[in-house]
Protein backbone atom coordinates (compact mmCIF):
# COMPACT_ATOMS: atom_id res chain seq x y z
CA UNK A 1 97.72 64.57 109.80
CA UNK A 2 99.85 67.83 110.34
CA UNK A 3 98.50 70.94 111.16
CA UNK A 4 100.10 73.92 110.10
CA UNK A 5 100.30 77.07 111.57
CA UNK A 6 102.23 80.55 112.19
CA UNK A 7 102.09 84.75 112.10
CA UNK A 8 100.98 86.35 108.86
CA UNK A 9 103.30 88.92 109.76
CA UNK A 10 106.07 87.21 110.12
CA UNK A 11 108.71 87.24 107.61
CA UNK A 12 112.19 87.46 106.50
CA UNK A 13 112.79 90.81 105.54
CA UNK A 14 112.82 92.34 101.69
CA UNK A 15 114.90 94.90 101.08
CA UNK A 16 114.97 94.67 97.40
CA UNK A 17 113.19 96.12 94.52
CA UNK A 18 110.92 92.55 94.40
CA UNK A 19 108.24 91.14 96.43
CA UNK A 20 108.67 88.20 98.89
CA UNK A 21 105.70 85.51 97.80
CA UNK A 22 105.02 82.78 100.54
CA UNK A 23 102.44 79.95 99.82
CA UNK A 24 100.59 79.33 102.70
CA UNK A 25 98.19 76.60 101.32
CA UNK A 26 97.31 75.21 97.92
CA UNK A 27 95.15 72.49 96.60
CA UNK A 28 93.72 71.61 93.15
CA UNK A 29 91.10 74.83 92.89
CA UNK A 30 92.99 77.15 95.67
CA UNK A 31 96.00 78.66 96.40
CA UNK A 32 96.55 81.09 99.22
CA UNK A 33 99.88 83.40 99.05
CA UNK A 34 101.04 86.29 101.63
CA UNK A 35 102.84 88.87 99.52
CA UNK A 36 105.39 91.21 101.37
CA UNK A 37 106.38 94.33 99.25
CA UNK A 38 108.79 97.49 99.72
CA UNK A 39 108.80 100.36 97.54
CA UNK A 40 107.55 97.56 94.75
CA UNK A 41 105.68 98.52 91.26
CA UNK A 42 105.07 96.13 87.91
CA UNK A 43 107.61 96.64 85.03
CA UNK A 44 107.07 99.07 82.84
CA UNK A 45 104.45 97.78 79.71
CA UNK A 46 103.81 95.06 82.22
CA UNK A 47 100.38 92.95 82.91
CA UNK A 48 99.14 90.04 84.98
CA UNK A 49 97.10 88.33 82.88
CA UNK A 50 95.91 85.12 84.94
CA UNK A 51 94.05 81.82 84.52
CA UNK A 52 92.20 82.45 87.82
CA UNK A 53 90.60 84.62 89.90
CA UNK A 54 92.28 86.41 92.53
CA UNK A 55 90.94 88.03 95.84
CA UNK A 56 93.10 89.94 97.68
CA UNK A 57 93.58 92.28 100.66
CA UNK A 58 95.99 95.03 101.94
CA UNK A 59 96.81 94.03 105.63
CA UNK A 60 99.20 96.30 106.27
CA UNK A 61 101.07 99.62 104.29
CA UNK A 62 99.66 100.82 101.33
CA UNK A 63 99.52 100.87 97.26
CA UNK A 64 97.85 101.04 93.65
CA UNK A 65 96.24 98.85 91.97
CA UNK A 66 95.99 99.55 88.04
CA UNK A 67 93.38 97.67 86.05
CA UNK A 68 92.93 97.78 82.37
CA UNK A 69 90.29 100.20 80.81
CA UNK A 70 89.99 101.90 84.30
CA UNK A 71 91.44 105.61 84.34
CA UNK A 72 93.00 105.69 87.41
CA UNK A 73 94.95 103.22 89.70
CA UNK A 74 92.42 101.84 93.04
CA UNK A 75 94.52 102.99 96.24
CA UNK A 76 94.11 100.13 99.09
CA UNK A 77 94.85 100.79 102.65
CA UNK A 78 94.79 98.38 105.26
CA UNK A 79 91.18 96.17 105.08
CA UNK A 80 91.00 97.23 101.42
CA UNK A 81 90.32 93.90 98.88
CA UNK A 82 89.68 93.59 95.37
CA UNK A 83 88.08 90.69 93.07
CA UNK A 84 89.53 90.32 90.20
CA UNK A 85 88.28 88.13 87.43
CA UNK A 86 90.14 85.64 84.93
CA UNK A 87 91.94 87.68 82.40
CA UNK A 88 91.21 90.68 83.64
CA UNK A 89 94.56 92.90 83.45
CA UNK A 90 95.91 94.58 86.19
CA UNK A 91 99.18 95.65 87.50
CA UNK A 92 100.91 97.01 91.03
CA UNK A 93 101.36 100.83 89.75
CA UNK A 94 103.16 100.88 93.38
CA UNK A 95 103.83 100.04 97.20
CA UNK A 96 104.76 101.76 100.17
CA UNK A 97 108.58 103.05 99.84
CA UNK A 98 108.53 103.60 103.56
CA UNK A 99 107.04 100.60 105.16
CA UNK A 100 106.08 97.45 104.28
CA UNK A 101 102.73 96.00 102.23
CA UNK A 102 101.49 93.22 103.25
CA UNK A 103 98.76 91.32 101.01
CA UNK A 104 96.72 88.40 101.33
CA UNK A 105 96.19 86.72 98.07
CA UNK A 106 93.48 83.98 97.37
CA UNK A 107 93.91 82.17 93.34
CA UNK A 108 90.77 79.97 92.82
CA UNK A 109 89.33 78.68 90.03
CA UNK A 110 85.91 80.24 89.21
CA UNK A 111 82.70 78.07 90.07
CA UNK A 112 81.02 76.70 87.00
CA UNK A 113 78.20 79.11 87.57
CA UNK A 114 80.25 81.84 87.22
CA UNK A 115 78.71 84.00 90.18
CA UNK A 116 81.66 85.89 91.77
CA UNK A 117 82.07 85.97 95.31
CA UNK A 118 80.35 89.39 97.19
CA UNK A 119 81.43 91.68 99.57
């Protein structure tokens, strides 16, 4: 058995226009990513549209979070999260140009009952 461990903020640095993605654990229904970003926005015309749900959570810096049919991009500062359900749309409209974002994502596979998880 190995047990893994290390510093959520610790990272090589990014200092281009896209984000660093680091897996920090996966198995069949999970998958748990940090996501560093600088100055970092979705193309243009651009959507996630994903298979899974996704939880995540600013940790550190700062951006926007478009989703589709909402009318204006969700700011999230550091402790702010947002569920987001299969297929539901959504984009980065943008992330900190001065410092860097740090997110923790969470991809899991919806429970057969469908009941999302609550604050």
């Amino acid at each position: 058995m190995t047990i893994a461990g290390g510093n959520i903020f610790s990272w090589k640095p990014c200092d281009g226009p896209d984000e660093t993605l680091t897996e920090l654990l996966s198995s069949r229904d999970v998958k748990i990513e940090r996501i560093v970003s600088r100055a970092h926005a979705s193309p243009p015309d651009f959507w996630y549209d994903q298979q899974w749900a996704e939880w995540v959570i600013v940790l550190a810096g700062a951006a926007a979070l478009m989703i589709e049919g909402e009318a204006k991009a969700r700011t999230l500062r550091p402790g702010d999260f947002v569920h987001i359900p299969p297929h539901v749309r959504h984009r980065v409209a943008w992330t900190d140009a001065t410092d860097v974002t740090v997110w923790l994502a969470v991809h899991y596979r919806e429970p057969m009952d469908g009941h999302a998880p609550t604050a």
